[in-house]
C-alpha atoms as a PDB file:
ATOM      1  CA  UNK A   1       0.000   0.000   0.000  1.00  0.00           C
ATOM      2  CA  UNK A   2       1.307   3.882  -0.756  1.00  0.00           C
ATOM      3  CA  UNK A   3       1.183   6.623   0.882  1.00  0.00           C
ATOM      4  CA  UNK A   4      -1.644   7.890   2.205  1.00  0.00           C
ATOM      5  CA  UNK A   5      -3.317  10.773  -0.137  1.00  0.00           C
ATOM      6  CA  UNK A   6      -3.921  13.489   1.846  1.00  0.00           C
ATOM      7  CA  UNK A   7      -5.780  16.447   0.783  1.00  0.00           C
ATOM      8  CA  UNK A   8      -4.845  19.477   2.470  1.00  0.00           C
ATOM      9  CA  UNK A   9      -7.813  22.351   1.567  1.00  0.00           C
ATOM     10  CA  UNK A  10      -7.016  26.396   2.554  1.00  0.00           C
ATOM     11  CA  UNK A  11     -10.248  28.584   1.817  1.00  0.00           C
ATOM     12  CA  UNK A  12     -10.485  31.863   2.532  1.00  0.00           C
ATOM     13  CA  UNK A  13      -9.688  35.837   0.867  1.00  0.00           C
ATOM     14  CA  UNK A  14      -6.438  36.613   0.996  1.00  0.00           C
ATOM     15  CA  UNK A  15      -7.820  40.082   0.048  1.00  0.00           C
ATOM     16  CA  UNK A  16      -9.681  40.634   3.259  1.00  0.00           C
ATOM     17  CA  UNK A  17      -7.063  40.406   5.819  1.00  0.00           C
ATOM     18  CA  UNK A  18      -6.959  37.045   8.298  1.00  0.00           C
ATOM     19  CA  UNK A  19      -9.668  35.700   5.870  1.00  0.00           C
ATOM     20  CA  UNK A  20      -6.622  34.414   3.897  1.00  0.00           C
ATOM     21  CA  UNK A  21      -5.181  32.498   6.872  1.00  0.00           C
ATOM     22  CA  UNK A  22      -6.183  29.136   5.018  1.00  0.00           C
ATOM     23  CA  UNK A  23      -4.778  29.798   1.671  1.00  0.00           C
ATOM     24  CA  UNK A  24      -1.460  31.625   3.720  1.00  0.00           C
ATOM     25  CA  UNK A  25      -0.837  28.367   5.106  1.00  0.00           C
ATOM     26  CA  UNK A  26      -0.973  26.612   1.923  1.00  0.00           C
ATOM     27  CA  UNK A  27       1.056  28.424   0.532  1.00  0.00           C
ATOM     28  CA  UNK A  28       3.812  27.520   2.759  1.00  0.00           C
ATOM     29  CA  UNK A  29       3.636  23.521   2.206  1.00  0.00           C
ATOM     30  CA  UNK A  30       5.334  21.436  -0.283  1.00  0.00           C
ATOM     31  CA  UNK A  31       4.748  17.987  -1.019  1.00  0.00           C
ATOM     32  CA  UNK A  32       1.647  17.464  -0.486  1.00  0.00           C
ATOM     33  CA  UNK A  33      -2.004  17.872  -2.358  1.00  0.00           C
ATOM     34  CA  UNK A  34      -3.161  21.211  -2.187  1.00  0.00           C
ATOM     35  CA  UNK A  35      -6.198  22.878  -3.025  1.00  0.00           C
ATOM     36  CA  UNK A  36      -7.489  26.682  -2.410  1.00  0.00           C
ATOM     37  CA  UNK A  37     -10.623  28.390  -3.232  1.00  0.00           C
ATOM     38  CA  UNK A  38     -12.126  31.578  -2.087  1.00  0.00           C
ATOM     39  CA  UNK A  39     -15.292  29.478  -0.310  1.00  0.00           C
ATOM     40  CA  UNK A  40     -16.391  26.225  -0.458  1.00  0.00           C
ATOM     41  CA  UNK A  41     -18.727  25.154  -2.801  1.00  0.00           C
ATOM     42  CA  UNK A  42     -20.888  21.896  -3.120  1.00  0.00           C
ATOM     43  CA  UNK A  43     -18.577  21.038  -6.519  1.00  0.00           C
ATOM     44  CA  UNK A  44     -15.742  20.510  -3.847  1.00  0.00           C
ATOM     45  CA  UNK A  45     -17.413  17.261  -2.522  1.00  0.00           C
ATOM     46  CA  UNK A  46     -15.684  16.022  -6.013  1.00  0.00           C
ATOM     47  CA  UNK A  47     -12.265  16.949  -4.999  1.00  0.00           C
ATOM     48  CA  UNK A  48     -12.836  14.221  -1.435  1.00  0.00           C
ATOM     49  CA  UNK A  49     -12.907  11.467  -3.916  1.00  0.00           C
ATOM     50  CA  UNK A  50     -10.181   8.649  -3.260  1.00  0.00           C
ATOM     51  CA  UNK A  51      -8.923  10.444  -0.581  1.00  0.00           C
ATOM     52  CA  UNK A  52      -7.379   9.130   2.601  1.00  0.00           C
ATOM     53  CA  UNK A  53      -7.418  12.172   4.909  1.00  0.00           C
ATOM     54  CA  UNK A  54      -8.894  15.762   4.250  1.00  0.00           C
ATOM     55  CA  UNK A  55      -7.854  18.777   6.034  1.00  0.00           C
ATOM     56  CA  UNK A  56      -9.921  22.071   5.599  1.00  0.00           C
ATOM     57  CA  UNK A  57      -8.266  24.423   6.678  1.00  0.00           C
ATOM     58  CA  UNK A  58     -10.277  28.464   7.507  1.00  0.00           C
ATOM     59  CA  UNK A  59     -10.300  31.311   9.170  1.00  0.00           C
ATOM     60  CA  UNK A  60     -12.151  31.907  12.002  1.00  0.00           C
ATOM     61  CA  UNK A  61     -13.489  34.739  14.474  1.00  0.00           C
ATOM     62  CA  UNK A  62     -14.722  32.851  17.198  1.00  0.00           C
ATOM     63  CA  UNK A  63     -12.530  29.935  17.684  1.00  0.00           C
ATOM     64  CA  UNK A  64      -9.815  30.035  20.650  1.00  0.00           C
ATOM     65  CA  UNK A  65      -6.361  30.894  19.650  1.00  0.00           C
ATOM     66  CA  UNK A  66      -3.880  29.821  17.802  1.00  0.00           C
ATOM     67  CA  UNK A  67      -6.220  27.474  16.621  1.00  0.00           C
ATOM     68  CA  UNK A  68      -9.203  24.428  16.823  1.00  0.00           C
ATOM     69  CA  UNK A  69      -8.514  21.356  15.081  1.00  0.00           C
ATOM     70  CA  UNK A  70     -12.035  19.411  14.590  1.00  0.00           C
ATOM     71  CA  UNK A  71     -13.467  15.866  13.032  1.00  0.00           C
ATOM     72  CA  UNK A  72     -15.695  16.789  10.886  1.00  0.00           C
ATOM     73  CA  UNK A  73     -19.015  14.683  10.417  1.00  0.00           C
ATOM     74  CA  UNK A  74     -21.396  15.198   7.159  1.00  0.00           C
ATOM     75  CA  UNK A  75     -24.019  17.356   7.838  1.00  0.00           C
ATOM     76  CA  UNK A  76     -26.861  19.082   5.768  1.00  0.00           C
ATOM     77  CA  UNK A  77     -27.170  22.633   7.055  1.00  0.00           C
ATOM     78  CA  UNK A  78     -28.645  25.968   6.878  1.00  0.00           C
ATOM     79  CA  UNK A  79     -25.771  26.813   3.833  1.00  0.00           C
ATOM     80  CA  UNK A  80     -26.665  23.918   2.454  1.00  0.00           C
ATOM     81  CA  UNK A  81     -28.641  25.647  -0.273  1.00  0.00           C
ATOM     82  CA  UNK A  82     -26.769  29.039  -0.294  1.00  0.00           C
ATOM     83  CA  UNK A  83     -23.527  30.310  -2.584  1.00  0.00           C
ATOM     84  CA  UNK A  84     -21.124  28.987   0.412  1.00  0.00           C
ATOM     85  CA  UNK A  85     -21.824  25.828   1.842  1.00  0.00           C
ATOM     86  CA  UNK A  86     -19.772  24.737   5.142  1.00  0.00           C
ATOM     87  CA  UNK A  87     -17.532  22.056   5.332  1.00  0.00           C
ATOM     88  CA  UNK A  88     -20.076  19.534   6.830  1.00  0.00           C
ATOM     89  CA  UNK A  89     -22.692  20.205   4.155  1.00  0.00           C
ATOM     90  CA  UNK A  90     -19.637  19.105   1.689  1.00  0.00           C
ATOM     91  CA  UNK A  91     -18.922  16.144   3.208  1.00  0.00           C
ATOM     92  CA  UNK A  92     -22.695  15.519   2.777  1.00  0.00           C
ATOM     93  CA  UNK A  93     -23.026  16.563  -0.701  1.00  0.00           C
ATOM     94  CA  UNK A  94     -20.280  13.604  -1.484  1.00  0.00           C
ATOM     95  CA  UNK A  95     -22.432  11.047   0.674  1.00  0.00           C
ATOM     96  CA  UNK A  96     -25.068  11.818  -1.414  1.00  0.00           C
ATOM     97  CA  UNK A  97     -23.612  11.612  -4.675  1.00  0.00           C
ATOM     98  CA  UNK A  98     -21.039   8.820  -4.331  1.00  0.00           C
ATOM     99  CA  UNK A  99     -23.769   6.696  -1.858  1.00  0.00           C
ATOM    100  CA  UNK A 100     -20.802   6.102   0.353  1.00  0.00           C
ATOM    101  CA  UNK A 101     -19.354   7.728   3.758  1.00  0.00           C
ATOM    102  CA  UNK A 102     -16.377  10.489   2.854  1.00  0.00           C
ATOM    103  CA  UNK A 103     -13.015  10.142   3.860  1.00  0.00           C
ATOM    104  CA  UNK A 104     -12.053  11.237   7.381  1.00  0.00           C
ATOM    105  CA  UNK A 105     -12.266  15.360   7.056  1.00  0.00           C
ATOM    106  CA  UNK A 106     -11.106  17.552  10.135  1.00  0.00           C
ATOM    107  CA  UNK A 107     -10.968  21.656   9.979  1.00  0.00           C
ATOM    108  CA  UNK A 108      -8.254  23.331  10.997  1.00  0.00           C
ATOM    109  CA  UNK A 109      -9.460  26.912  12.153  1.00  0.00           C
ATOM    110  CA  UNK A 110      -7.139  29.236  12.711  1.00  0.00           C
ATOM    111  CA  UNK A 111      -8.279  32.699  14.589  1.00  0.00           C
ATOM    112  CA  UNK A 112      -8.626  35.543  12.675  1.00  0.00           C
ATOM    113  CA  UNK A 113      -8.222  39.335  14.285  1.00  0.00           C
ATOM    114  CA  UNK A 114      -9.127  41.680  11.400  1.00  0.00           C
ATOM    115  CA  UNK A 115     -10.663  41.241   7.863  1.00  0.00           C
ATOM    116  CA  UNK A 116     -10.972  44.331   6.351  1.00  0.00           C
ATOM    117  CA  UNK A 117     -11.080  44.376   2.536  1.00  0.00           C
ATOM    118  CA  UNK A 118      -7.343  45.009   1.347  1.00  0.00           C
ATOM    119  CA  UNK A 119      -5.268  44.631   4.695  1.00  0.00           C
ATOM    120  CA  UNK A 120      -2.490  42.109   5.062  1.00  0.00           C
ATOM    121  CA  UNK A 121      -2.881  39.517   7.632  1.00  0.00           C
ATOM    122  CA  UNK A 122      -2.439  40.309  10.833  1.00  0.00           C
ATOM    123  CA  UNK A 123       0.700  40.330  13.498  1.00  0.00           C
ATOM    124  CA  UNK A 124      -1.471  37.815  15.746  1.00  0.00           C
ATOM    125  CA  UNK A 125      -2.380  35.810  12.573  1.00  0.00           C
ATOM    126  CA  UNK A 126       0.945  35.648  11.685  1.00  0.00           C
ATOM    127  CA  UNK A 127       1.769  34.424  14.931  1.00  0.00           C
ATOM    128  CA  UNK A 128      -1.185  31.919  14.855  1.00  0.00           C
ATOM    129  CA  UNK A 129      -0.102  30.655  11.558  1.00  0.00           C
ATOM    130  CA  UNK A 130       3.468  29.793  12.451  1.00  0.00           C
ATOM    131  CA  UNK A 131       1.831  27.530  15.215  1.00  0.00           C
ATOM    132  CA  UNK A 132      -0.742  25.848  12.774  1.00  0.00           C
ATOM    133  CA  UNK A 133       2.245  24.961  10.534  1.00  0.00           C
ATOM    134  CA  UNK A 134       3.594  23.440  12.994  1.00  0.00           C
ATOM    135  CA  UNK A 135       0.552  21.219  13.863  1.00  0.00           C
ATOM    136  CA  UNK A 136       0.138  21.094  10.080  1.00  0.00           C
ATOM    137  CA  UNK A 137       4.024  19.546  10.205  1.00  0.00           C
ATOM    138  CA  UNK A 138       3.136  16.916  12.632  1.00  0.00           C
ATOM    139  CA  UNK A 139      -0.217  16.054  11.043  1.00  0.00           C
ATOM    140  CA  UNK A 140       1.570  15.430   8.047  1.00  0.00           C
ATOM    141  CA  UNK A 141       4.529  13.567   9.829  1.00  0.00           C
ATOM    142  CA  UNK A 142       1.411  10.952  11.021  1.00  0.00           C
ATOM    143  CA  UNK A 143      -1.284  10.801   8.203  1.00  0.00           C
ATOM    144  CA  UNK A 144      -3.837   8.469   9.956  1.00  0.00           C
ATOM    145  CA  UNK A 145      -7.055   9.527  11.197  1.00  0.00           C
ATOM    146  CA  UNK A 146      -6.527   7.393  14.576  1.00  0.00           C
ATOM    147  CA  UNK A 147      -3.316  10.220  14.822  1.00  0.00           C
ATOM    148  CA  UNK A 148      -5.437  12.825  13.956  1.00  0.00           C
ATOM    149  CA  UNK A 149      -8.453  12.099  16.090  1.00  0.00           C
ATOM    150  CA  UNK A 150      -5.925  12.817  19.360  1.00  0.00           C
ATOM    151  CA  UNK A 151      -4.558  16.032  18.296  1.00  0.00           C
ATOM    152  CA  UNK A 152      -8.524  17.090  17.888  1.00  0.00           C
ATOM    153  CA  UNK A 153      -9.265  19.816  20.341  1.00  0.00           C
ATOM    154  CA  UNK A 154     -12.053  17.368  21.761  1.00  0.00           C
ATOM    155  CA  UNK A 155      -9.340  14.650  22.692  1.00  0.00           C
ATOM    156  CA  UNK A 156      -6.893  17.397  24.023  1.00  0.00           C
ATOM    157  CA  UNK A 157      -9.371  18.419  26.399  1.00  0.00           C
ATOM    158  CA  UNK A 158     -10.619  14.889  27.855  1.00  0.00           C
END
């Protein structure tokens, strides 16, 4: 058996501040499948396909900082129907169209201070984002979802 494929996913703006977190970390990886987009869209349930691991990876305002690492479950939602659909609502999207349970998906939210149209990311993001990469690193380092599921802010707490 190979490697594991591992989809690593940044969304975000990189034109509205710490919006860009996700695509700012992306940016920084080699060697691995990447994939950025501005938002998520239900066509990205297509990109999960005969994938081992997923990793969104967003902005947010109210998670704790640096970061929340979460297992994400598939999930029909209020966005569901809108422009931008959340993660879960993905992960249900592929359910539904591949009759089959997704790969093991986890976001990786990193907080976000400002994200004003046309500022750079912030000093705290910047600090937050050198200590994602380093999760990122060790995520990488152990690509199994039994790895994974312990570094989840859930396990951490217990």
């Amino acid at each position: 058996m190979g490697s594991p494929r591992v989809l690593i996913f940044g969304y975000g703006n990189p034109s509205r501040g710490d919006d860009g977190l996700g695509p700012a970390l992306l940016e920084q990886l080699d060697g691995c499948d990447r994939l950025t987009d501005f938002q998520l869209q239900v066509e990205h349930a297509l990109d999960l396909k005969d994938r081992d691991l997923v990793l969104f990876v967003d902005a947010s305002v109210s998670c704790p900082a640096p970061y929340r690492l979460t297992r994400l479950r598939p999930a029909r939602d209020t966005s569901y129907t809108t422009h931008a659909v959340s993660p879960a609502a993905v992960l249900e999207v592929y359910r539904q169209l591949h009759g089959e349970e997704p790969p093991p998906c986890y976001l990786l939210s990193i907080r976000g201070e400002s994200f004003e149209l046309g500022e750079d990311l912030s000093p705290q993001a910047l600090d937050r984002l050198t200590a994602a990469k380093k999760l990122l690193a060790r995520l990488l380092a152990e690509p199994d979802a039994e790895t994974w599921d312990t570094l989840t802010d859930e396990a951490v707490a217990a």
